[in-house]
N, C-alpha and C. Protein backbone atom coordinates (compact mmCIF):
# COMPACT_ATOMS: atom_id res chain seq x y z
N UNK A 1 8.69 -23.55 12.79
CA UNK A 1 8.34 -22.37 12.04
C UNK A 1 7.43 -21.50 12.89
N UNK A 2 7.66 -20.32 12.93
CA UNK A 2 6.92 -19.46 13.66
C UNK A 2 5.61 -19.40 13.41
N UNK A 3 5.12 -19.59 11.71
CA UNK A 3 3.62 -18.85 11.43
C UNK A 3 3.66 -17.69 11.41
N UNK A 4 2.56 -17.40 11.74
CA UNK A 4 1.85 -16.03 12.05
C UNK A 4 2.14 -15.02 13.05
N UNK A 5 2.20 -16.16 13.57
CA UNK A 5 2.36 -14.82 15.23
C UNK A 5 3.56 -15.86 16.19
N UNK A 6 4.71 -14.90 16.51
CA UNK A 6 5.51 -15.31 17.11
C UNK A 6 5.99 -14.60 18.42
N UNK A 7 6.93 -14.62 19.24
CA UNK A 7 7.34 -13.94 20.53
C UNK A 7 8.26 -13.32 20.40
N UNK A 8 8.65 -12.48 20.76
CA UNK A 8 10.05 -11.77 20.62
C UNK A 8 10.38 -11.22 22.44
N UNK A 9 11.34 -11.45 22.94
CA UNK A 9 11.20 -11.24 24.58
C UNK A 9 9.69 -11.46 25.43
N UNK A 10 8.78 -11.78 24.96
CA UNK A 10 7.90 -12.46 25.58
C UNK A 10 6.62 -11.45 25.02
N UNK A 11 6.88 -10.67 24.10
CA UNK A 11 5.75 -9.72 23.34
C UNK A 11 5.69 -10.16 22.19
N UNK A 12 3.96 -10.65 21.97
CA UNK A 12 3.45 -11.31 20.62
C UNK A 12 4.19 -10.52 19.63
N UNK A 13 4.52 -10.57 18.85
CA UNK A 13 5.02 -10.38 17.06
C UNK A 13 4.35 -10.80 15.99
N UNK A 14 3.72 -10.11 15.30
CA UNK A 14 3.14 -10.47 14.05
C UNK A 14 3.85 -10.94 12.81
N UNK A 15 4.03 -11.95 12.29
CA UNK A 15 4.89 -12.29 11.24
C UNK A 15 3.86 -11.78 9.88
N UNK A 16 4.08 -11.13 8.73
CA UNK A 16 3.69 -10.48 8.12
C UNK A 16 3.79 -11.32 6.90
N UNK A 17 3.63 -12.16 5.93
CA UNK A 17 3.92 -12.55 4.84
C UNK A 17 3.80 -11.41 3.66
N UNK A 18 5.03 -10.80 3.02
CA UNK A 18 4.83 -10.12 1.89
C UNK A 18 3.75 -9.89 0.95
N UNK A 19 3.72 -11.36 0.48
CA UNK A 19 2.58 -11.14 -0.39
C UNK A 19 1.61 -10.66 -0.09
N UNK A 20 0.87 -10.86 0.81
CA UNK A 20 -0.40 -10.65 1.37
C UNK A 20 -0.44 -8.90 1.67
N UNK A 21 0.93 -8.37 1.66
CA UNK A 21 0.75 -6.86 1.62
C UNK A 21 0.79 -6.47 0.37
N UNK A 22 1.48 -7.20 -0.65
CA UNK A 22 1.55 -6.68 -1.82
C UNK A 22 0.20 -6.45 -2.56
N UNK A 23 -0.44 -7.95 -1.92
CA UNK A 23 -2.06 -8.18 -2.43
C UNK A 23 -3.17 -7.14 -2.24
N UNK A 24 -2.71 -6.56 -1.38
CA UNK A 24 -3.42 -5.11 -1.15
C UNK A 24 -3.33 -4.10 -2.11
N UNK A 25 -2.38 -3.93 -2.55
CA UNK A 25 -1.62 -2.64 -3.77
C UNK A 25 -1.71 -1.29 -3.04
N UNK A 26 -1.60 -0.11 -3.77
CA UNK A 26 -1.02 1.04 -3.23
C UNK A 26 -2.54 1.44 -2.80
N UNK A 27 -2.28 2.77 -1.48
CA UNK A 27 -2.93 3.23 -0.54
C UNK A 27 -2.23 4.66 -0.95
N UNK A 28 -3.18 5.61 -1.20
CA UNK A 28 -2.90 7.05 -0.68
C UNK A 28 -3.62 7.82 -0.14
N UNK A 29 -4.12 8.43 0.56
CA UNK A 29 -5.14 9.23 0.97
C UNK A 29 -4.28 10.84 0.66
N UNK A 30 -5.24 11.42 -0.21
CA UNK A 30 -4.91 12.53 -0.69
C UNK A 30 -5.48 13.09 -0.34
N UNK A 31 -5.52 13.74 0.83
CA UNK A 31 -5.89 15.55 1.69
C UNK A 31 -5.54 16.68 1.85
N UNK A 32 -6.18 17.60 1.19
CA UNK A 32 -6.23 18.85 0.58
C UNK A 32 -7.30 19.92 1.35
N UNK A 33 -6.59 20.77 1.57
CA UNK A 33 -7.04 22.00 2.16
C UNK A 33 -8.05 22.48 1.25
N UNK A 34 -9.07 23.22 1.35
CA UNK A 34 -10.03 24.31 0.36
C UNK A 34 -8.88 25.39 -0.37
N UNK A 35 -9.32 25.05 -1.89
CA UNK A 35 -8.41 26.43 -2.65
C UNK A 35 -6.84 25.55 -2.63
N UNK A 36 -6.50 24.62 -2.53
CA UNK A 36 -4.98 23.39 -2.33
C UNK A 36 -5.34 22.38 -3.45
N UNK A 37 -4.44 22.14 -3.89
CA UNK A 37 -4.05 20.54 -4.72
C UNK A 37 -3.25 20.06 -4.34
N UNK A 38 -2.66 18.51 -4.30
CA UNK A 38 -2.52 17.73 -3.96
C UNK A 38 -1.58 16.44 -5.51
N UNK A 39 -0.46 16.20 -5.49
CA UNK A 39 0.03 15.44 -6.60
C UNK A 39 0.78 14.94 -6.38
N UNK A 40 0.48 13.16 -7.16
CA UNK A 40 1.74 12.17 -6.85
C UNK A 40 1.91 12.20 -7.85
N UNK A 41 2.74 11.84 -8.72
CA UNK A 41 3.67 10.69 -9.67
C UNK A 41 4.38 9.46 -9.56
N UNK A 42 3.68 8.50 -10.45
CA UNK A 42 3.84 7.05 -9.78
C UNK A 42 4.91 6.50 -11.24
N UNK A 43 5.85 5.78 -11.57
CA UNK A 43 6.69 5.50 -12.65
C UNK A 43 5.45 4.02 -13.42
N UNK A 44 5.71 3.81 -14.27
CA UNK A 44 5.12 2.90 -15.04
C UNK A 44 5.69 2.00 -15.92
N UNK A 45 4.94 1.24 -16.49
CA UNK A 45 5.63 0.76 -17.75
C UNK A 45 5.65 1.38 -19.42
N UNK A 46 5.83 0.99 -20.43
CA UNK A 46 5.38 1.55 -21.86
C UNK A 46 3.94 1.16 -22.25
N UNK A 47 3.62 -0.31 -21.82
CA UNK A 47 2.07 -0.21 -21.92
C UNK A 47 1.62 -0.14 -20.28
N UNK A 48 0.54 -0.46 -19.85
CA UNK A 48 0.24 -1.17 -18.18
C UNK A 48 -1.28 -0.55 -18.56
N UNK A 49 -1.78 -0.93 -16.83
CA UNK A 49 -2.95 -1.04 -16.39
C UNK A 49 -3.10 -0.44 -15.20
N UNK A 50 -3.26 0.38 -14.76
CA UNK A 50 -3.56 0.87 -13.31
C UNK A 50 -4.99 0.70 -13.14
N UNK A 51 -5.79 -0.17 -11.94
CA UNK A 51 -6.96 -0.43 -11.14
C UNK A 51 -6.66 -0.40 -9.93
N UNK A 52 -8.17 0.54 -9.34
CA UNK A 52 -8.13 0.25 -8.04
C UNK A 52 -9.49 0.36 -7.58
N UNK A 53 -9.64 1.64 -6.44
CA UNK A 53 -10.93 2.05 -5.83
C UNK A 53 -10.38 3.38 -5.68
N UNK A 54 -11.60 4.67 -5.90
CA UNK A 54 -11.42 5.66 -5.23
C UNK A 54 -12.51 6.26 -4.28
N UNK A 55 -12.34 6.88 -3.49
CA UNK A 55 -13.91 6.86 -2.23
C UNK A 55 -13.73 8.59 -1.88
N UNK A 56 -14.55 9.13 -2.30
CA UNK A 56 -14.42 10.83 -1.55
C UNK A 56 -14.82 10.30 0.20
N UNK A 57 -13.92 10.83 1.19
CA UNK A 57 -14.45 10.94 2.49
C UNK A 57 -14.72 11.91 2.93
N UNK A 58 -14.27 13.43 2.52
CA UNK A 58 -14.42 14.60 3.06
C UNK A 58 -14.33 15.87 2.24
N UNK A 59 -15.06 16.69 2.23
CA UNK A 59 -15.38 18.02 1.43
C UNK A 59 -14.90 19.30 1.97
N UNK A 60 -13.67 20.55 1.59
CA UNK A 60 -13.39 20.97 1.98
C UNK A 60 -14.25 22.25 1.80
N UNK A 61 -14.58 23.09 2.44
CA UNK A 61 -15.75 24.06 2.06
C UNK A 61 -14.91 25.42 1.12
N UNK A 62 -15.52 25.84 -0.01
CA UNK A 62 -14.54 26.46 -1.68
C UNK A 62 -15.77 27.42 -1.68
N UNK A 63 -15.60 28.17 -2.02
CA UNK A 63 -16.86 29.41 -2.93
C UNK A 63 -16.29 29.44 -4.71
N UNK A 64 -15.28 28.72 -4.72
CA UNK A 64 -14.52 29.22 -5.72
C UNK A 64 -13.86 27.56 -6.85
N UNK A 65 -14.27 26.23 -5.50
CA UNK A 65 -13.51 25.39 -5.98
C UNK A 65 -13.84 23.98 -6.05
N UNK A 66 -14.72 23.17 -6.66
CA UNK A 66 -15.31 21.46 -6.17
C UNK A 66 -14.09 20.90 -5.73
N UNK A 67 -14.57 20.15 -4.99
CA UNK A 67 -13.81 18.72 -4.46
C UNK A 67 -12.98 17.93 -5.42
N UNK A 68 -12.35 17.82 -5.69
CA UNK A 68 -12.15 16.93 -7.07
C UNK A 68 -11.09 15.80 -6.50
N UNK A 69 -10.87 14.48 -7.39
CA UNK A 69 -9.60 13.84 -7.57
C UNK A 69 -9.74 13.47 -9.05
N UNK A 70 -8.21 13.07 -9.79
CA UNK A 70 -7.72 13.05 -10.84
C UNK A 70 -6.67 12.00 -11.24
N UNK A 71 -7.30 11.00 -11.62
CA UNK A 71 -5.90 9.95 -12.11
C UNK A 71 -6.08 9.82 -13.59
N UNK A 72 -4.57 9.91 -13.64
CA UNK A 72 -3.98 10.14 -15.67
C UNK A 72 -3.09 9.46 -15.64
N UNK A 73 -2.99 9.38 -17.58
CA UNK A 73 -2.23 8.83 -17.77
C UNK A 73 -1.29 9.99 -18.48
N UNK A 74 -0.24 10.62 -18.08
CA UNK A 74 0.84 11.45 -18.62
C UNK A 74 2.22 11.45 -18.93
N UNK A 75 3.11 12.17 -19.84
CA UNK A 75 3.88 11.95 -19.98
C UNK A 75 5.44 12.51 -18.56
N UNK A 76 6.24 11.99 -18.53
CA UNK A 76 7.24 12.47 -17.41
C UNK A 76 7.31 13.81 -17.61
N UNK A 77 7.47 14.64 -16.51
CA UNK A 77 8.28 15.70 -17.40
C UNK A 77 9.01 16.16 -15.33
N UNK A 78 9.98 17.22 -15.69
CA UNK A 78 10.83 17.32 -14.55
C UNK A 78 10.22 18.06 -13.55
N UNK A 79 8.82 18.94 -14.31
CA UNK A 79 8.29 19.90 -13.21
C UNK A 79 6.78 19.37 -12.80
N UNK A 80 5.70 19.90 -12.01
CA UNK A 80 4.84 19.99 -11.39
C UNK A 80 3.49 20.07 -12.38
N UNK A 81 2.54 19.18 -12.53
CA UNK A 81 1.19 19.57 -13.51
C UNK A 81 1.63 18.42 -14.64
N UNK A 82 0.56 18.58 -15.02
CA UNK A 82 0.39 17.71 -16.89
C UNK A 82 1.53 18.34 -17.61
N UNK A 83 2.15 17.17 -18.37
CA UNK A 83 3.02 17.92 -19.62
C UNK A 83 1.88 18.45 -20.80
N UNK A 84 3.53 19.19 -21.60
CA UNK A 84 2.39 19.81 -22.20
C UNK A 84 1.83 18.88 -23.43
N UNK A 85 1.99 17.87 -23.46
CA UNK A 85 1.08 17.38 -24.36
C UNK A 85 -0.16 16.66 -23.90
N UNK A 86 -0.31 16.87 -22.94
CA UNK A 86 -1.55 16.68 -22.33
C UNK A 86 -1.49 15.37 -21.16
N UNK A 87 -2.77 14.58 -21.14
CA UNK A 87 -3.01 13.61 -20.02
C UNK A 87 -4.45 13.26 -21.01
N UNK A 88 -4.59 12.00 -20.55
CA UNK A 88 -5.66 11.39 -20.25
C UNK A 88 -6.47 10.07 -19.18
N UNK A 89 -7.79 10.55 -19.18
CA UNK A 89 -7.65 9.84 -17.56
C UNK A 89 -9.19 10.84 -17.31
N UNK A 90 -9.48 10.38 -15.80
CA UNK A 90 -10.83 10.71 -15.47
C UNK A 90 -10.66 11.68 -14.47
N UNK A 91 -11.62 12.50 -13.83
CA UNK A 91 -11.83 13.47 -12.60
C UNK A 91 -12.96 12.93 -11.97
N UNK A 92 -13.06 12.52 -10.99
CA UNK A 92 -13.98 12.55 -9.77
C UNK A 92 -14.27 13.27 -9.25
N UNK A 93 -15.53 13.98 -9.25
CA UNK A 93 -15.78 15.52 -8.99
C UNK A 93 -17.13 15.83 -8.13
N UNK A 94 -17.12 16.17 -6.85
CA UNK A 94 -18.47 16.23 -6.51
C UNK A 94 -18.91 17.52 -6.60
N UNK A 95 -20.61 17.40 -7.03
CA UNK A 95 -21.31 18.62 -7.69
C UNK A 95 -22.06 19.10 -6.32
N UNK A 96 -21.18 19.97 -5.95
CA UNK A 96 -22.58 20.76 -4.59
C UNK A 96 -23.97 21.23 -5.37
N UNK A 97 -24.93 20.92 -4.09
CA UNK A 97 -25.93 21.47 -4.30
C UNK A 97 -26.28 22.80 -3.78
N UNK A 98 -27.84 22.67 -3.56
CA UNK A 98 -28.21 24.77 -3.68
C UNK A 98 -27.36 25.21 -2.38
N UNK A 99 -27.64 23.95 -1.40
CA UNK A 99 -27.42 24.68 -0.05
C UNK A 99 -25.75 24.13 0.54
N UNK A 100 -24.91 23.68 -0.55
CA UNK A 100 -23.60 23.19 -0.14
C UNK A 100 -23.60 21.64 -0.12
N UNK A 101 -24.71 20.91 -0.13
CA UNK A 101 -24.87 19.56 0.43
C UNK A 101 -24.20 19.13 -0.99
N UNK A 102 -23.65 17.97 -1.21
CA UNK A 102 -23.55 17.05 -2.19
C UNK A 102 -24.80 16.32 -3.06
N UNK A 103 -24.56 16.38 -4.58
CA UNK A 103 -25.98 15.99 -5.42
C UNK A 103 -25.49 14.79 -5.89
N UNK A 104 -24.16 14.65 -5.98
CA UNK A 104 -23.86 13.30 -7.01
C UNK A 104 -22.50 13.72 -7.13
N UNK A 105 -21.76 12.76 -7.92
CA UNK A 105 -20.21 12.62 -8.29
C UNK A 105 -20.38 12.84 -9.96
N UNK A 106 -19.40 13.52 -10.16
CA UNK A 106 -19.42 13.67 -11.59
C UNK A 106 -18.00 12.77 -12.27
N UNK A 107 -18.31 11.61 -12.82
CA UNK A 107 -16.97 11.27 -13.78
C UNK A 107 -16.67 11.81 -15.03
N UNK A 108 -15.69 12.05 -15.50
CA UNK A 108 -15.45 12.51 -16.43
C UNK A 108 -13.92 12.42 -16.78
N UNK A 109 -13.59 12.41 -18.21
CA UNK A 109 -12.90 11.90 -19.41
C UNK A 109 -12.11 13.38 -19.96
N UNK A 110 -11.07 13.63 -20.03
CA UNK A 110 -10.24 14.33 -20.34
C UNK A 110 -8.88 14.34 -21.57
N UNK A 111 -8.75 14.76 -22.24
CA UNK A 111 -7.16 15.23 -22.49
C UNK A 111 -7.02 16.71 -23.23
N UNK A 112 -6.26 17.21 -22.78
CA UNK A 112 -5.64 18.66 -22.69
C UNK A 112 -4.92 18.91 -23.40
N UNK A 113 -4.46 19.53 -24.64
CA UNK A 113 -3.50 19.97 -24.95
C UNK A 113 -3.49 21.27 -25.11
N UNK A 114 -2.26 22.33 -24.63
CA UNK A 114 -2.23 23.64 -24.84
C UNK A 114 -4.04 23.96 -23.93
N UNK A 115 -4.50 24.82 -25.12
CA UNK A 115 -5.98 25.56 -24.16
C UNK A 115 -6.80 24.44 -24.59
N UNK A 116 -6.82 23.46 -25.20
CA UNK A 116 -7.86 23.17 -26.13
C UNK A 116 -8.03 21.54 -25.12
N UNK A 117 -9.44 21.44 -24.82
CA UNK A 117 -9.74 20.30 -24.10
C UNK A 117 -10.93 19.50 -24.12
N UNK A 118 -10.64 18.11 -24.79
CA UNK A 118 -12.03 16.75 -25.37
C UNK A 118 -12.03 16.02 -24.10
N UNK A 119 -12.56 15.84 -24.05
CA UNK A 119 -13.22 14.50 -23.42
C UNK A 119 -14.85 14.43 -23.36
N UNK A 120 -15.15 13.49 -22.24
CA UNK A 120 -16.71 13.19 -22.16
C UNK A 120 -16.98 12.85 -20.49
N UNK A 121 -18.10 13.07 -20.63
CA UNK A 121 -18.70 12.81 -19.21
C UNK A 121 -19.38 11.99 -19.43
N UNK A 122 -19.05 11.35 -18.17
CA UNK A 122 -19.26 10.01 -18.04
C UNK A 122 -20.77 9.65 -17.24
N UNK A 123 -21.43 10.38 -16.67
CA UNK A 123 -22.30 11.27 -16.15
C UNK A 123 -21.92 10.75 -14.15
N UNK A 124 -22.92 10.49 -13.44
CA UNK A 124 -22.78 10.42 -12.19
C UNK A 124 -22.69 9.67 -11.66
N UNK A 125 -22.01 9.31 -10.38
CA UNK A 125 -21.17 8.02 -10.12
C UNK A 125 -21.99 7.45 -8.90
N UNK A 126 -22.35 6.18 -8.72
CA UNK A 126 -23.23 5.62 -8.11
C UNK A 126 -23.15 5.82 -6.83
N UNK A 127 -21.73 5.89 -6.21
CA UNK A 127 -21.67 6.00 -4.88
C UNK A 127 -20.58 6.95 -4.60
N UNK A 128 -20.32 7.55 -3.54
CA UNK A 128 -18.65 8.06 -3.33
C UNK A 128 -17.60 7.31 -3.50
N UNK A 129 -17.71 6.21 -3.26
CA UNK A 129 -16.63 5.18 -4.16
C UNK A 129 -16.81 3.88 -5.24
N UNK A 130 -16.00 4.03 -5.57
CA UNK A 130 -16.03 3.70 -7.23
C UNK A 130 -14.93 2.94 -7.95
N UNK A 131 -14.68 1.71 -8.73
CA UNK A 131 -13.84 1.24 -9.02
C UNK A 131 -13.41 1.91 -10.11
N UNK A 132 -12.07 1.56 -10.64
CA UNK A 132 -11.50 2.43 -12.03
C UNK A 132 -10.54 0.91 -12.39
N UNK A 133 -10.14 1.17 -14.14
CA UNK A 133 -9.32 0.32 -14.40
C UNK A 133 -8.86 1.86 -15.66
N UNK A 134 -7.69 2.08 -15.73
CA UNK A 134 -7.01 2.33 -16.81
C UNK A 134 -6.30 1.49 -17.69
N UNK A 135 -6.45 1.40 -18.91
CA UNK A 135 -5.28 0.68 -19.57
C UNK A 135 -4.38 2.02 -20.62
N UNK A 136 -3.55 1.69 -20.59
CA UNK A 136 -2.63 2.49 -21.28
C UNK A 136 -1.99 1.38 -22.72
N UNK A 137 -2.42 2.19 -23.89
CA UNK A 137 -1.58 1.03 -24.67
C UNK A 137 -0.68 1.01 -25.98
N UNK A 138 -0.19 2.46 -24.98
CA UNK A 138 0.65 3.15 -26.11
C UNK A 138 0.26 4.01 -26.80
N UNK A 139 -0.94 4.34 -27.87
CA UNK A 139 -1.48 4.90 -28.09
C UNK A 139 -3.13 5.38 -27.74
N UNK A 140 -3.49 4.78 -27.13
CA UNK A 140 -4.63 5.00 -26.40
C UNK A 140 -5.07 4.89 -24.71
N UNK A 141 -6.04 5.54 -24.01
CA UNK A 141 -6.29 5.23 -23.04
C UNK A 141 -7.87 4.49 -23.13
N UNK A 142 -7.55 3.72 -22.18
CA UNK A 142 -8.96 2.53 -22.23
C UNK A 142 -9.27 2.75 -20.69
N UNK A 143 -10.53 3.18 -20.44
CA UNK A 143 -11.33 2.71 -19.10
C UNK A 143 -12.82 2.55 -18.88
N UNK A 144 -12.79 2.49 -17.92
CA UNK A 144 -13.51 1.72 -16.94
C UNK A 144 -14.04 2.20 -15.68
N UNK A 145 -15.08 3.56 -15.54
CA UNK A 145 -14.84 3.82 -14.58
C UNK A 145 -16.34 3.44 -13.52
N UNK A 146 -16.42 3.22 -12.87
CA UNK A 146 -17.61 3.23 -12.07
C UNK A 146 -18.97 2.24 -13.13
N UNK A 147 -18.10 1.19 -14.04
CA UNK A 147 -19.15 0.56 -15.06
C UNK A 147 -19.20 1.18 -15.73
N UNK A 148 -18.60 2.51 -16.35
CA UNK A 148 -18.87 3.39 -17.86
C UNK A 148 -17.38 3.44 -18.52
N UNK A 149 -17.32 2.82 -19.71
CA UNK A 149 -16.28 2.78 -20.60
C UNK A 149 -16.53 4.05 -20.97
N UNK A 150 -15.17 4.92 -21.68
CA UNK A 150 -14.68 5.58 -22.33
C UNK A 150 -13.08 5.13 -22.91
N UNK A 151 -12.45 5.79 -24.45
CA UNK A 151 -11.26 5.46 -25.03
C UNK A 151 -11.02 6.66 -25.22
N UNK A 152 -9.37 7.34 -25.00
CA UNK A 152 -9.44 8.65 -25.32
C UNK A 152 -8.18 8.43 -26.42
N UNK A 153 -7.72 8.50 -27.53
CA UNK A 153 -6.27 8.47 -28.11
C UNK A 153 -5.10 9.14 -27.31
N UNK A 154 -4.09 9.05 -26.91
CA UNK A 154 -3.14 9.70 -26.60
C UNK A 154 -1.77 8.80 -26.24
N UNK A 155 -0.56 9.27 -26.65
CA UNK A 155 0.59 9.11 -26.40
C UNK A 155 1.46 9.28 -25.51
N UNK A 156 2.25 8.82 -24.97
CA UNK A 156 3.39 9.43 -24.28
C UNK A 156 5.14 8.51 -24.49
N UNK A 157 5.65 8.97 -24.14
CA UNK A 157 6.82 8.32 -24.23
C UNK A 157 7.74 7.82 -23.26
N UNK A 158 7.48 8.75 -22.39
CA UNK A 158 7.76 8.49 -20.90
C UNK A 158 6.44 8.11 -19.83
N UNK A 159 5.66 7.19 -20.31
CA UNK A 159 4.05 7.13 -18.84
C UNK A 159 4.37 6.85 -17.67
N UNK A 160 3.36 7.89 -17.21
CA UNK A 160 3.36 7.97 -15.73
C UNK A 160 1.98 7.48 -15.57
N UNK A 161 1.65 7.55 -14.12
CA UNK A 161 0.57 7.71 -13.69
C UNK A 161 0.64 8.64 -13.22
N UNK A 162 -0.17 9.68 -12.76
CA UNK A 162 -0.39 11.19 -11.82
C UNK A 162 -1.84 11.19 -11.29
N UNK A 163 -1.81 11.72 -10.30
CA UNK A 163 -3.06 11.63 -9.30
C UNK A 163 -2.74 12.78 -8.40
N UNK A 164 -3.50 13.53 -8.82
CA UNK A 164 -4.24 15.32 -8.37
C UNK A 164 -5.57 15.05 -7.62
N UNK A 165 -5.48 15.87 -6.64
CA UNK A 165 -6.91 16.08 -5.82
C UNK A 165 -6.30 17.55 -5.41
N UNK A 166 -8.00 18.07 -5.14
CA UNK A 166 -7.98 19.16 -4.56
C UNK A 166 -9.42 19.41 -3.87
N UNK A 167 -9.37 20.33 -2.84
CA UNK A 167 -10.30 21.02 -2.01
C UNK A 167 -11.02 19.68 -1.31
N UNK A 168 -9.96 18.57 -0.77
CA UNK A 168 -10.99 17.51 -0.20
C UNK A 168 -10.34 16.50 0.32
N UNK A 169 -10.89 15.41 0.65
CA UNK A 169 -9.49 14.19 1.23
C UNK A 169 -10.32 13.11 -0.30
N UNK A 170 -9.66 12.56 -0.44
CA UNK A 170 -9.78 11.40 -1.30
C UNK A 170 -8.98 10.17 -0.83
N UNK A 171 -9.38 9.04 -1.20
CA UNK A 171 -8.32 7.50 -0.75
C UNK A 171 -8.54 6.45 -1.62
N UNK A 172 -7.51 6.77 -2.33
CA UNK A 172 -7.04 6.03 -3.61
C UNK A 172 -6.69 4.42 -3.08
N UNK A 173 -7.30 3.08 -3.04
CA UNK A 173 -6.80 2.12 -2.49
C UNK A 173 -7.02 1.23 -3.64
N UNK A 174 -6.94 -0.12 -3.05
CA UNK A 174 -6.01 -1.22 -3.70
C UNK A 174 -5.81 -0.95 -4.91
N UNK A 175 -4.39 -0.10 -5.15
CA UNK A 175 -4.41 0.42 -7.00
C UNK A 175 -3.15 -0.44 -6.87
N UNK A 176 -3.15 -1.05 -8.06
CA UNK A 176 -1.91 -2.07 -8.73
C UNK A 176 -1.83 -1.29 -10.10
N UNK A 177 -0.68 -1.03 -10.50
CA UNK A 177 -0.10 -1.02 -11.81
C UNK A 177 1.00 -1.81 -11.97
N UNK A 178 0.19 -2.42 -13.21
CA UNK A 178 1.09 -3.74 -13.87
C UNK A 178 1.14 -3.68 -15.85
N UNK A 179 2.35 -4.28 -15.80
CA UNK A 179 2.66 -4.06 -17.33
C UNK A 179 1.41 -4.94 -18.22
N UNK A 180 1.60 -4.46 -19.56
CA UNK A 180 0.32 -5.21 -20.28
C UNK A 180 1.01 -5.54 -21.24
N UNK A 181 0.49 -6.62 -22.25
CA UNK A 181 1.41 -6.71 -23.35
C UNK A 181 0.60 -6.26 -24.28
């Protein structure tokens, strides 16, 4: 058996065991120009759980725009943005100070429908990176963000996950979404 590391024409080869990449979970680094957003859509189950880490590394300089990233829980829809029945889910948001420098991270709790928009703030996030757990459970969203629970009610029929950033780089890592019962 080869192991780990094997030869191939006489150049080491790394043998990779799957799992051990899977064990990692998803990686995105979402980098965004100043005044730019940035959006994935990830498929899901009817209930699940998405956890990971998110870490601001870089601030794009805005007169007009914070840094932000954004993971929700939303419904499918065929075009670009939140459907219209909204999202729920948190923003990671850093608050410049007088002179541009960074004061703190702002978490915060969302859902949207049409103009009209609840949530809560979660207040400021201990470090630039920060763990998250979403649960989705059909009718509600449950988290967890940075050690501060919030529950927001909301539905979908088709869940996604979606993850928006703008004016900054963000790096969404070891995120697993897995079904819940």
């Amino acid at each position: 058996m080869l192991g780990r590391l094997g030869l191939l024409f006489g150049v080491p080869l790394a043998i990779v065991n799957a799992s051990e990449v899977l064990a990692k979970g998803i990686t995105y680094n979402c980098d965004t120009a100043a005044n730019h957003f940035s959006e994935l859509s990830l498929p899901a189950s009817q209930v699940f759980t998405v956890s990971g880490r998110l870490q601001l590394l870089n601030m794009a300089k805005s007169k007009e725009y914070a840094a932000l990233a954004r993971l929700t829980v939303s419904n499918a829809t065929a075009q670009t943005g939140p459907s219209p029945e909204g999202w729920a889910g948190f923003e990671f948001m850093n608050l410049p100070g007088s002179k541009g420098l960074p004061t703190g991270i702002l978490v915060s709790t969302a859902l949207t429908k049409g103009a009209t928009k609840q949530g809560a703030t979660l207040g400021i996030a201990s470090s630039r990176d920060v763990a998250f757990t979403l649960t989705f459970t059909g009718d509600a969203v449950k988290m967890n963000i940075d050690g501060r629970e919030a529950q927001i009610p909301f539905k979908a029929e088709q869940p996604i996950v979606r993850i928006v950033c703008s004016t900054g780089e963000f790096l969404f890592y070891d995120m697993e979404i897995l079904p819940t019962r």
